[in-house]
Protein backbone atom coordinates (compact mmCIF):
# COMPACT_ATOMS: atom_id res chain seq x y z
CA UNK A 1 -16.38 -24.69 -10.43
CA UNK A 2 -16.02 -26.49 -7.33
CA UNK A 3 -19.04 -26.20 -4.92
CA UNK A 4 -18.56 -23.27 -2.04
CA UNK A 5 -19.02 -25.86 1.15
CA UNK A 6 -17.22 -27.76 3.61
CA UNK A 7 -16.28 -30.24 0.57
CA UNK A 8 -15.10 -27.93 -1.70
CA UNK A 9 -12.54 -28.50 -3.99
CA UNK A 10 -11.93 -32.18 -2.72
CA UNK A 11 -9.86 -32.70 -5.82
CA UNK A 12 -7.01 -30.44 -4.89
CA UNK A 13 -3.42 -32.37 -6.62
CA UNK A 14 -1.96 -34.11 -3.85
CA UNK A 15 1.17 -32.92 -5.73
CA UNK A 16 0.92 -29.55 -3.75
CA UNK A 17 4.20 -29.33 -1.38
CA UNK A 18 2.90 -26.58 0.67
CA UNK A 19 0.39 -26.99 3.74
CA UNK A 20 -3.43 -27.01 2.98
CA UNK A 21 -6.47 -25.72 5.56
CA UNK A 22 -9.72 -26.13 5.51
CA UNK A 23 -12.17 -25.11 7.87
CA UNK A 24 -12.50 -28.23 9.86
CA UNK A 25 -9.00 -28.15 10.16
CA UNK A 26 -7.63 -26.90 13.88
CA UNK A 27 -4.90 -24.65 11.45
CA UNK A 28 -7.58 -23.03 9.46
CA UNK A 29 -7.82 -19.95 11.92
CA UNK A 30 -4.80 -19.14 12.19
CA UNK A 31 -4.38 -19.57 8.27
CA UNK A 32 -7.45 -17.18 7.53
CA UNK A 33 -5.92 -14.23 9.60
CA UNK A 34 -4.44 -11.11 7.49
CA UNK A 35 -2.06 -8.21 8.06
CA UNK A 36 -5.87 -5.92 8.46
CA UNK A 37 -9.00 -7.34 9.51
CA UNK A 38 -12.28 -5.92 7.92
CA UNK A 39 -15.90 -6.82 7.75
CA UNK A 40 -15.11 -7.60 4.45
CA UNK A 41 -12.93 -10.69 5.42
CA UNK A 42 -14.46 -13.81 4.73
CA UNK A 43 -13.70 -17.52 4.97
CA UNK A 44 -12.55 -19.85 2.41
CA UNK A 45 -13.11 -22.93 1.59
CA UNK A 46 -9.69 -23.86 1.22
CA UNK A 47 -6.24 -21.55 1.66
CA UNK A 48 -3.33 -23.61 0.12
CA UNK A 49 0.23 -21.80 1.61
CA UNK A 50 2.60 -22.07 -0.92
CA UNK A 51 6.27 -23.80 -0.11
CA UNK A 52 7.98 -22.97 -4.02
CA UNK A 53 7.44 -21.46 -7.25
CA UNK A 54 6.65 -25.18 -7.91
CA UNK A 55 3.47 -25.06 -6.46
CA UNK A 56 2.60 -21.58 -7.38
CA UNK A 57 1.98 -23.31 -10.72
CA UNK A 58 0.32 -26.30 -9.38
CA UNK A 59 -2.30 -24.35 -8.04
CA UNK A 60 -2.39 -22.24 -11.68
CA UNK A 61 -2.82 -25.14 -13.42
CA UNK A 62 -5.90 -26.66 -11.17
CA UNK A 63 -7.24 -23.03 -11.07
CA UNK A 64 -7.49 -23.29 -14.60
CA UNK A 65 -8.43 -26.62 -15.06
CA UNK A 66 -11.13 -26.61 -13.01
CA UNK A 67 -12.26 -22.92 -13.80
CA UNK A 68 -11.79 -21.81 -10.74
CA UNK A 69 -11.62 -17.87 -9.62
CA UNK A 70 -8.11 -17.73 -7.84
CA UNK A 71 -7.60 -15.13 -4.76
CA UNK A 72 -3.86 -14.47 -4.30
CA UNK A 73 -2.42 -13.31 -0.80
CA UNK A 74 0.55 -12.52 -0.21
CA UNK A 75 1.52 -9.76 2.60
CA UNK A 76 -2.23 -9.41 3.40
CA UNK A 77 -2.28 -5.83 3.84
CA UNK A 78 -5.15 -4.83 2.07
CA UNK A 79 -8.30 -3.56 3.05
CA UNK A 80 -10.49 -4.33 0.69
CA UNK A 81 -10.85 -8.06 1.87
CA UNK A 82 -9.63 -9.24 -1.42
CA UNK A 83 -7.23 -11.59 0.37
CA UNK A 84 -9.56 -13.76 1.93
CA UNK A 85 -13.20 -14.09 0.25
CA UNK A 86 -15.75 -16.02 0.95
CA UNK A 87 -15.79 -20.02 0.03
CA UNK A 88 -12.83 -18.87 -1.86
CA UNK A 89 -9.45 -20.98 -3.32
CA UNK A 90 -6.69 -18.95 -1.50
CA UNK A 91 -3.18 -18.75 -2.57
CA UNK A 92 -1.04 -17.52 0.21
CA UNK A 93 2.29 -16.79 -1.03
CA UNK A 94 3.57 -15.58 2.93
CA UNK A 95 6.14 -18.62 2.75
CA UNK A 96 8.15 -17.53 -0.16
CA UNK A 97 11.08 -15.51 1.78
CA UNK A 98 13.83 -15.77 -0.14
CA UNK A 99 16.25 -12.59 -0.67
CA UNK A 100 19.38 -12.34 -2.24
CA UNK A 101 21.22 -9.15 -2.79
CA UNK A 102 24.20 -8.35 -5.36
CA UNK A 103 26.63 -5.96 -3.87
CA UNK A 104 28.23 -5.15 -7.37
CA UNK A 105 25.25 -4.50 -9.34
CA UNK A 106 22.79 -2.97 -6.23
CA UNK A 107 20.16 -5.43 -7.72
CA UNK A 108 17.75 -7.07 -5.06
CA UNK A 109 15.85 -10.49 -5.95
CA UNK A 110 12.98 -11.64 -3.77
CA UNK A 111 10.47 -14.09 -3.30
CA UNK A 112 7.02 -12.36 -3.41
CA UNK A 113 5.93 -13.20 0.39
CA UNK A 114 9.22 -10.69 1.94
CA UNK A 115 7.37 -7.62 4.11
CA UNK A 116 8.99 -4.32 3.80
CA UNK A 117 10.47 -4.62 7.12
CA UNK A 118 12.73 -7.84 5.87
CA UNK A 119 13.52 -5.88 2.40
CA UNK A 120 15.01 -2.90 4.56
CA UNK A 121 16.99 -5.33 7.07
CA UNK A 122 18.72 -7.16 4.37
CA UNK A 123 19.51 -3.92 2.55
CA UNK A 124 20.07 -1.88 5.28
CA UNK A 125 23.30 -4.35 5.59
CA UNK A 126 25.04 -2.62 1.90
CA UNK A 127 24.05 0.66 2.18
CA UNK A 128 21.13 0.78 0.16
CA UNK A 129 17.01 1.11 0.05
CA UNK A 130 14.47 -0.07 -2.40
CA UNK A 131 11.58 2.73 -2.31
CA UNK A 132 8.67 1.54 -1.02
CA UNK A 133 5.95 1.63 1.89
CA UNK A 134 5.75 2.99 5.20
CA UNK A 135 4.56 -0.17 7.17
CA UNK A 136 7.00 -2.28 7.82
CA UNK A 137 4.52 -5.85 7.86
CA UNK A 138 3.28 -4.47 4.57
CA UNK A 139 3.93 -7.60 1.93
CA UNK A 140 6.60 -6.39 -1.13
CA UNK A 141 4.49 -7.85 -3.74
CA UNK A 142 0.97 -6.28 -3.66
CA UNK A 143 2.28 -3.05 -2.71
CA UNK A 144 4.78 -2.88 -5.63
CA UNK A 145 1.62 -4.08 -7.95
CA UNK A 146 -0.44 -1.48 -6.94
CA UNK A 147 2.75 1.32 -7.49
CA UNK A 148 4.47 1.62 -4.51
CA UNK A 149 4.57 5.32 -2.30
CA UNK A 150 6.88 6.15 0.50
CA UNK A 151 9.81 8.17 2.40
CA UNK A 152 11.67 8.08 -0.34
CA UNK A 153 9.61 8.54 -3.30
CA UNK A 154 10.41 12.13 -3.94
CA UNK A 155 14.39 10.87 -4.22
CA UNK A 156 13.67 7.76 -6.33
CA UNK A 157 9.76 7.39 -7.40
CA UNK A 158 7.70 5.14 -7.02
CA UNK A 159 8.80 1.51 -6.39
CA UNK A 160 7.45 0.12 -10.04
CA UNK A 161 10.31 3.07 -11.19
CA UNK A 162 13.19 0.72 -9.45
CA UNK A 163 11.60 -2.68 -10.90
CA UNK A 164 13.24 -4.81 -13.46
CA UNK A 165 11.90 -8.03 -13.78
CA UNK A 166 9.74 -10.43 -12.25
CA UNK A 167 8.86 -14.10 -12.80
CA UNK A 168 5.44 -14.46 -13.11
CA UNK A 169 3.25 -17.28 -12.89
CA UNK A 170 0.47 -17.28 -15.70
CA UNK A 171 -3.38 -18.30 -15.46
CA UNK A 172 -2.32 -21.04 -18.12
CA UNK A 173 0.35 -22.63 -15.67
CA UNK A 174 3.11 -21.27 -17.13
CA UNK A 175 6.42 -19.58 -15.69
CA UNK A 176 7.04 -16.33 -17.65
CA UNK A 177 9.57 -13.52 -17.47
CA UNK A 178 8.41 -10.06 -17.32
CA UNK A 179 10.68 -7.06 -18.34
CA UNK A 180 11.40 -4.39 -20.71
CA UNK A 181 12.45 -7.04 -23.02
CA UNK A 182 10.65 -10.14 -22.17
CA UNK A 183 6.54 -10.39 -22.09
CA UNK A 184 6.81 -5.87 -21.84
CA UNK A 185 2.98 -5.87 -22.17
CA UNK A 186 2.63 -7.81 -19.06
CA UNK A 187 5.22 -6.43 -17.29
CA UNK A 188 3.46 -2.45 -18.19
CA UNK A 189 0.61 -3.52 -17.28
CA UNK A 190 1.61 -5.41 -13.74
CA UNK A 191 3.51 -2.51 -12.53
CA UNK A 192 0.60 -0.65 -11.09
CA UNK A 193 -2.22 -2.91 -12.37
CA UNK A 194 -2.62 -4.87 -9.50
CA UNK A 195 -3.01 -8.69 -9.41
CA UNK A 196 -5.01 -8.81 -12.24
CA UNK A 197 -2.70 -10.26 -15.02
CA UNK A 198 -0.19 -13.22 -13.76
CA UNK A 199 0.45 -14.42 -9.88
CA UNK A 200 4.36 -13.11 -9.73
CA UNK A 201 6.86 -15.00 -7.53
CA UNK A 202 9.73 -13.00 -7.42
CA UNK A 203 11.10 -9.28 -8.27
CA UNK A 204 14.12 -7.86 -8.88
CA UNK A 205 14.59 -4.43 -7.93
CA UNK A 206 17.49 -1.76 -8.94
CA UNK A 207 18.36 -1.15 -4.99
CA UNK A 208 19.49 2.59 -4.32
CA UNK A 209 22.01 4.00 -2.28
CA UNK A 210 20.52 5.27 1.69
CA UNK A 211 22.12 6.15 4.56
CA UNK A 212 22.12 3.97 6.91
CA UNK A 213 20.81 6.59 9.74
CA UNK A 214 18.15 9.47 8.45
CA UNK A 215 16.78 12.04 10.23
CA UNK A 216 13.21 11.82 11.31
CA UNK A 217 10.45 12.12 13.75
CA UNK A 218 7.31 13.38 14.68
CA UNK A 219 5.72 17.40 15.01
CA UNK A 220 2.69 18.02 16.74
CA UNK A 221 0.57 20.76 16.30
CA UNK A 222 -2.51 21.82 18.14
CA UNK A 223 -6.01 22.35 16.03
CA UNK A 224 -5.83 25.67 15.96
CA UNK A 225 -2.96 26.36 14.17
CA UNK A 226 -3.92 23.12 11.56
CA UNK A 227 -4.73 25.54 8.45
CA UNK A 228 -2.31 27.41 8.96
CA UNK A 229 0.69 24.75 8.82
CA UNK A 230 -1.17 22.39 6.25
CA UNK A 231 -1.04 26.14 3.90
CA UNK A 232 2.89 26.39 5.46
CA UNK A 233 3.60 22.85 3.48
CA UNK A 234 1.82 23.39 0.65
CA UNK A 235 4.33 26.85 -0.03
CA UNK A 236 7.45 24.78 1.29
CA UNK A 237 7.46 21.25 -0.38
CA UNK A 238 7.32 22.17 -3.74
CA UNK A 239 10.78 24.02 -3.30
CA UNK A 240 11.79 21.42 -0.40
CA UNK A 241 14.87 19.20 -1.45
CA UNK A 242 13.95 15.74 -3.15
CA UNK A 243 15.88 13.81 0.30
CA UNK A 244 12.66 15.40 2.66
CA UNK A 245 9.23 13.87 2.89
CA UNK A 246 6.26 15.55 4.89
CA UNK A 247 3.53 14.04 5.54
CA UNK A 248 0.66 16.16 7.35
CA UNK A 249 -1.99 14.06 9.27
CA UNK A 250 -5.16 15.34 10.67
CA UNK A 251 -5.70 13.01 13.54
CA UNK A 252 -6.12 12.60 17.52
CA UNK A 253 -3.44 13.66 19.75
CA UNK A 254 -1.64 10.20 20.94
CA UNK A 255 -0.79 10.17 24.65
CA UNK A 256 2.62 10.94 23.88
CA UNK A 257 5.90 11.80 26.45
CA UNK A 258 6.22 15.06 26.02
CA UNK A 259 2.89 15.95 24.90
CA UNK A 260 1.17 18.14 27.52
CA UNK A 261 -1.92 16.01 28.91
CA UNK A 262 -4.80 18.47 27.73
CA UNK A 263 -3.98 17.57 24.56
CA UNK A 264 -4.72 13.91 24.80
CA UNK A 265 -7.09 12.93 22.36
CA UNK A 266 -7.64 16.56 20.74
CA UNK A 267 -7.62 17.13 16.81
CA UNK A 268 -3.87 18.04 15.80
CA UNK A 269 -2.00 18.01 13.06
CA UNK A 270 0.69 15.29 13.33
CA UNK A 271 3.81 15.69 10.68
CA UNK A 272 5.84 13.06 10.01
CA UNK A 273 9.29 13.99 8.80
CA UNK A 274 11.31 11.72 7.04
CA UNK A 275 15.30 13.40 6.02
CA UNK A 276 17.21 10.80 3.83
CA UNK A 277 19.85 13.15 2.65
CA UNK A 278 23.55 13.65 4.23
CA UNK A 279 23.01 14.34 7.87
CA UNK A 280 25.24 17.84 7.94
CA UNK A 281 22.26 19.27 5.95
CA UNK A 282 19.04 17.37 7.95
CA UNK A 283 18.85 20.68 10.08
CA UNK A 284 18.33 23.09 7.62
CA UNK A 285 16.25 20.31 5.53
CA UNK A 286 13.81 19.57 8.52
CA UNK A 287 13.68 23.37 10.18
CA UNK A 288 11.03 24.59 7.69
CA UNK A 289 8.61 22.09 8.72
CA UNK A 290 9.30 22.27 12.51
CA UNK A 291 8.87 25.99 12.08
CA UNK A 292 5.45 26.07 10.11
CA UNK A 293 3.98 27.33 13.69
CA UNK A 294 4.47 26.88 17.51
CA UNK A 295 4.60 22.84 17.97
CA UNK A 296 3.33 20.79 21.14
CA UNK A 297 5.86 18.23 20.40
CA UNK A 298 9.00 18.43 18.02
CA UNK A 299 11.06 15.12 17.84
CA UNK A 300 12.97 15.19 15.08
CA UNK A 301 16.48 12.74 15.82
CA UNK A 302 18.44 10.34 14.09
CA UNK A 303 17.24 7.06 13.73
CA UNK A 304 18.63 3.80 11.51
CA UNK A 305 16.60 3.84 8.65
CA UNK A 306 14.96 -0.06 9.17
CA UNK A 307 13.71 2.25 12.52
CA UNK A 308 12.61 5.40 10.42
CA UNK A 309 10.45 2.62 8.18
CA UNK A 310 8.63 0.97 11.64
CA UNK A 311 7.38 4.44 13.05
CA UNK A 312 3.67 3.20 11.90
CA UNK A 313 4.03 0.23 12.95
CA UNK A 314 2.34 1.22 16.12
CA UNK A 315 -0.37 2.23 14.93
CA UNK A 316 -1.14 -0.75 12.23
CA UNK A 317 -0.80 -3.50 14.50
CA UNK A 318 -1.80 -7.09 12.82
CA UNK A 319 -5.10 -8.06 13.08
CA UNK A 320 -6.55 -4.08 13.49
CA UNK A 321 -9.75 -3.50 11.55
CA UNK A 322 -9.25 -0.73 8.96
CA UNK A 323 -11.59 1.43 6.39
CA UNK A 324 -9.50 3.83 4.29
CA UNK A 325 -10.50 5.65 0.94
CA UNK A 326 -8.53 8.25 -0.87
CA UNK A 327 -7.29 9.70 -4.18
CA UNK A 328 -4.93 12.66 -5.68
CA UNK A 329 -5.04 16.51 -5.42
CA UNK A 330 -3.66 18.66 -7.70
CA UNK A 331 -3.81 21.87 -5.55
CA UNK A 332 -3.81 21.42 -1.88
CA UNK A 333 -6.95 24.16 -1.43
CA UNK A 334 -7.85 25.96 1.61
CA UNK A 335 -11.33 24.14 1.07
CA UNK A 336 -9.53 20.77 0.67
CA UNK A 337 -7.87 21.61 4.15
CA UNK A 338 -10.94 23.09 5.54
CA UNK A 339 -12.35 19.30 5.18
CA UNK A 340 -9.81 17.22 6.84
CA UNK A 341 -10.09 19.96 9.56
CA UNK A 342 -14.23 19.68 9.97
CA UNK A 343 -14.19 16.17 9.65
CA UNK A 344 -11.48 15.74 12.21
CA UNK A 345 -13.94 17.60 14.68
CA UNK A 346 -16.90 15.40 13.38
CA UNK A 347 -15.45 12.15 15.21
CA UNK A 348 -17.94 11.01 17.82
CA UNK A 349 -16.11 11.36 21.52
CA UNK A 350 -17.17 7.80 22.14
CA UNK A 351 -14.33 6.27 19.38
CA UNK A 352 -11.74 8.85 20.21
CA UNK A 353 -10.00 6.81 22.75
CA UNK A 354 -10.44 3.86 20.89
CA UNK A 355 -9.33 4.30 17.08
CA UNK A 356 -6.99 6.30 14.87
CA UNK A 357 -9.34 8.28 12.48
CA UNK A 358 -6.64 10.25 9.78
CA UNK A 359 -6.96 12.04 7.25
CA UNK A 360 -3.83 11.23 5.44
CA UNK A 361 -1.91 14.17 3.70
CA UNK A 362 1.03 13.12 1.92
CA UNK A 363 3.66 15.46 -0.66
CA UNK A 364 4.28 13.99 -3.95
CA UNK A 365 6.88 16.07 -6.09
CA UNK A 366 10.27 15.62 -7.01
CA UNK A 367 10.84 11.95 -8.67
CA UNK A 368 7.93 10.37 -8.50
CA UNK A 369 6.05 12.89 -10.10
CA UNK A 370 8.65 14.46 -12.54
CA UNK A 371 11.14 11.87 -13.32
CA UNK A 372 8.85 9.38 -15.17
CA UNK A 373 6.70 9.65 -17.98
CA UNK A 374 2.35 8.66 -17.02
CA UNK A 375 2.97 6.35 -19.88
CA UNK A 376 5.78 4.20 -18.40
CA UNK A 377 3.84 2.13 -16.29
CA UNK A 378 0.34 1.36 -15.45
CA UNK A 379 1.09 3.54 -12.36
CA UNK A 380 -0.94 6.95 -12.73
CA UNK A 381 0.91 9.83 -11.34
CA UNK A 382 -0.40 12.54 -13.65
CA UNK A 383 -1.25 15.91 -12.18
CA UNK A 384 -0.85 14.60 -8.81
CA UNK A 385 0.96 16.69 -6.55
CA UNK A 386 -0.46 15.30 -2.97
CA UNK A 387 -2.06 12.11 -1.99
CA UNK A 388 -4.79 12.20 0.53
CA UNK A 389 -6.34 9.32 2.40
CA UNK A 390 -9.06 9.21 5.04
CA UNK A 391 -8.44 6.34 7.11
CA UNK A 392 -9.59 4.86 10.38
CA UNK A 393 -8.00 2.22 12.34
CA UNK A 394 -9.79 -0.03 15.37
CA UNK A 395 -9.93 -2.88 17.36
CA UNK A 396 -13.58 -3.55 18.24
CA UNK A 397 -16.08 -4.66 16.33
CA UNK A 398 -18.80 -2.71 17.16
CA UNK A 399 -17.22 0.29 16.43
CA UNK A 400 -17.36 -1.05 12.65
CA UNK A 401 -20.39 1.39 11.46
CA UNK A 402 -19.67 4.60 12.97
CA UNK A 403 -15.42 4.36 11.40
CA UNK A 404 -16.63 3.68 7.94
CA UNK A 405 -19.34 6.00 7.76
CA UNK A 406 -16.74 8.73 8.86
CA UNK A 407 -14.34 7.43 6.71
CA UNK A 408 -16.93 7.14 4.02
CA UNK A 409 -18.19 11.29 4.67
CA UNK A 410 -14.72 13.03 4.90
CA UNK A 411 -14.09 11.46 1.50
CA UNK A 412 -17.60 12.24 -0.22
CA UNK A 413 -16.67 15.68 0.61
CA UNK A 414 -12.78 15.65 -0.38
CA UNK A 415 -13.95 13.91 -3.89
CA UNK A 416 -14.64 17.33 -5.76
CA UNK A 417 -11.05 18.34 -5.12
CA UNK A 418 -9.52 14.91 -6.00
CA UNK A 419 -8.44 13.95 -9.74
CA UNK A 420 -10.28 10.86 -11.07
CA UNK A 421 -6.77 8.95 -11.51
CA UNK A 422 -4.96 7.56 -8.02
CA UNK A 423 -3.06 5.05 -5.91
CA UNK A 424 -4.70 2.42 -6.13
CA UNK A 425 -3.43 0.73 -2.94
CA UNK A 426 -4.29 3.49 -0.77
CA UNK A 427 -7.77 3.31 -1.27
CA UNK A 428 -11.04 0.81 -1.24
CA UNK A 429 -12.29 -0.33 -4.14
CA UNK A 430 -15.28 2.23 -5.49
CA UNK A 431 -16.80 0.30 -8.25
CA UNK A 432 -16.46 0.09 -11.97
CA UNK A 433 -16.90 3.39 -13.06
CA UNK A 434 -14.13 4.81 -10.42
CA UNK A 435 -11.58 1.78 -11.46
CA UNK A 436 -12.08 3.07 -15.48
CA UNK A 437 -10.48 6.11 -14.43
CA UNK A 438 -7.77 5.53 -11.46
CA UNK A 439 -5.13 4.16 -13.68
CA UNK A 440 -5.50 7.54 -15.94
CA UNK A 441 -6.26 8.18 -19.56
CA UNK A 442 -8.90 5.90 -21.47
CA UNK A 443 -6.29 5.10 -23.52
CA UNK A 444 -4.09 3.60 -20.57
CA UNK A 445 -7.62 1.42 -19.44
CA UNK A 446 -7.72 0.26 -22.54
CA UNK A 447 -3.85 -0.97 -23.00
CA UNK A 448 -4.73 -2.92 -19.57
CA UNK A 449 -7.83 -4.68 -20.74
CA UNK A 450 -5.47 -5.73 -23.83
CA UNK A 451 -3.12 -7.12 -21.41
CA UNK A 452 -6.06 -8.71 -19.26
CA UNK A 453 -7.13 -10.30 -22.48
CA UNK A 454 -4.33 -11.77 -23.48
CA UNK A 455 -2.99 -12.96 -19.78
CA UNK A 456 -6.19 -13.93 -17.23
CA UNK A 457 -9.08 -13.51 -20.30
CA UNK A 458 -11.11 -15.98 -18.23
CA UNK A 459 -10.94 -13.39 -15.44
CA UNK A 460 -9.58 -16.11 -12.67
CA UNK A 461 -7.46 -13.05 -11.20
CA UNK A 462 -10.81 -11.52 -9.81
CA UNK A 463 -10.24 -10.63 -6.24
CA UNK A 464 -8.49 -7.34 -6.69
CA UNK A 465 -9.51 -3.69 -8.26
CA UNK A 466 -10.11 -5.85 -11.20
CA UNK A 467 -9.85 -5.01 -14.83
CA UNK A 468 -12.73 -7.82 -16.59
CA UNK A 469 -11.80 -9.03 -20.00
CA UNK A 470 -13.58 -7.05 -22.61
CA UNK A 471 -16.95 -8.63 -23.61
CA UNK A 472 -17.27 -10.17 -20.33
């Protein structure tokens, strides 16, 4: 392997089409920023932006000619730092942009460094939605590895349950299909698995109809009423129609219009409501969670959906620092509401102006967790009825310590009502023994470290939530 200095990797083909940076290199800066920033963020020793698929498999090939551990960006939206280690060989895939839509069939084909925000656009244009994240500068491609959650995941699952092929690129330097027909293995396993199998290039996604306006907003309401509305959901979502998402979010009053100013900065419960159903019925779909209790703020309007999709946005800005860890309940518990609620109150004052400290309560239900079998994909959905994720967001550095720990505390104390299987893309990486059990049954760990065997058994897909080779 290539030595981890200034030098490294001074044998790079010359064939590669794309740009190259190096630290020396007055690009290399700008090149080694991602979507999040995190402690964990390091700098490698070279970061080789991809122009084509072509090159995609020149790097493959040198990767594994060389021997050389491969880190594969793509939207750069993870928080785990993965994207960008240390006196690492980067492959940034942020160039490959293409998108082409088929009006007949619905299907959607796209290069793997289109953000959601560019998916929606282009669909937005026919009438129709791939299900996916919530961010809109979140990259397609490692969210759809990891699984894929969103608005409209109670209407259509998860967005591995709309994916029907890929092109993937293998740690041998090939160029592989992966399907239900071709390579199934890898594609079963890459459909929740994370980068750890092939680097893929390009998906093709069954596209689904959407409005092209939704109903959705915003409800506020104050601390003392939190337990009270968080039990409200928990009775209403279950019965709620698949069209309506809810997500509850124990977090810091934003200095919103509207929002009375003693409120500013207190612990509330902020709801996002997300309608994606005909519009005569987004009333009497959105009502029940508007009524839950007396709100300081209810904004619930019709927006274009590519608008509904950027209502985050605001709050992950590129470059933020973030911390986030999380998993799945099976019973939202007065004692699993009781800690987002404490925790909330356990922010020091001093960060409060500063940050967005959440703790992240989202309703599964409907498709994602009753129209597809555990077994159909890598993607573990069993018994989990709501995701929760504690997760702080924050510009300055030195408030680095003081977000994670609280971050790291509110979930210590959620774990003992979270299941042992999760998303894996809404959470940090906790080690070997948690990654054995996120993707489900021992039997599903086992199917991936087949796959891993067969596809990367050198391990050169390493910078991820990775799944080693057995023996290794």
């Amino acid at each position: 392997m290539p030595g981890s200095n200034g030098d490294a990797f001074k044998d790079f083909p010359e064939s590669f089409r794309g740009t190259v940076h190096r630290p020396a290199d007055a690009s290399y800066p700008d090149a080694r920023k991602t979507m999040i920033t995190t402690p964990d963020i390091g700098a490698p020793a070279l970061i080789a932006r991809a122009a084509d698929a072509e090159d995609v498999l020149t790097v493959a090939r040198y990767a594994a000619e060389t021997g050389t551990p491969l880190a594969v960006r793509a939207g750069g939206h993870g928080a785990d730092g993965y994207a960008s280690p240390q006196d690492a060989l980067v492959l940034d895939l942020g160039s490959l942009k293409d998108i082409a839509v088929d009006p007949d069939t619905s299907v959607v084909r796209l290069s793997s460094g289109v953000v959601l925000g560019e998916m929606d656009t282009a669909l937005e244009e026919y009438g129709l939605v791939v299900p996916a994240g919530t961010v809109s500068t979140t990259g397609v491609a490692g969210l759809t590895l990891g699984g894929g959650v969103g608005y409209n995941m109670r209407r259509y699952g998860a967005t591995v349950d709309n994916l029907l092929s890929m092109d993937v690129v293998t740690t041998d330097g090939r160029l592989v299909r992966a399907s239900e027909t071709e390579n199934p293995d890898l594609f079963w396993a890459l459909r929740g698995g994370a980068g750890n199998f092939g680097i893929v290039t390009s998906f093709e996604f069954q596209a689904r109809p959407m409005n092209r306006e939704v109903a959705s907003g915003l409800v506020l309401y104050p601390r003392e009423q939190i337990n009270d509305v968080l039990a409200g959901l928990r009775e209403h979502m279950p019965k709620a129609p698949r069209e309506l998402a809810g997500i509850g979010l124990v977090t810091q009053c934003p200095p919103l219009p509207g929002v009375p100013e003693e409120h500013y900065g207190t612990d509330i419960l902020m709801m996002i409501v997300v309608y994606v159903g005909p519009l005569d019925k987004a009333d009497a779909a959105t009502t029940p969670l508007t009524a839950l209790g007396r709100p300081i703020l209810s904004q619930i309007t019709r927006r274009r959906w590519s608008e509904t999709n950027r209502m985050l946005d605001m709050i992950f800005t590129p470059g933020r620092r973030a911390h986030s860890k999380g998993g799945y309940l099976s019973e939202l518990s007065d004692e699993a509401i009781e800690v987002a609620v404490r925790h909330a109150a356990l922010l020091p004052d001093e960060v409060r102006p500063r940050a967005n400290a959440t703790q992240n309560i989202w309703a599964l239900g409907g498709a994602i967790s009753e129209d597809f079998d555990e077994s159909s994909a890598a993607f573990s959905r069993e018994g989990a009825n709501w995701l929760c994720e504690a997760v702080a967001v924050w510009d300055d550095p030195a408030d680095d310590q003081v977000l994670r720990d609280w971050v790291d505390a509110l979930n210590t104390d959620m774990r003992p009502h979270m299941r042992d299987n999760t998303y894996i893309n809404l959470t940090r990486d906790q080690g070997p023994e948690w990654r054995r059990k996120v993707w489900g049954s021992a039997e599903k760990y086992d199917r991936l470290v087949r796959a891993k065997n067969t596809w990367d058994p050198h391990n050169l897909l390493r910078f991820n939530k990775n799944i080693a080779p057995a023996g290794s």
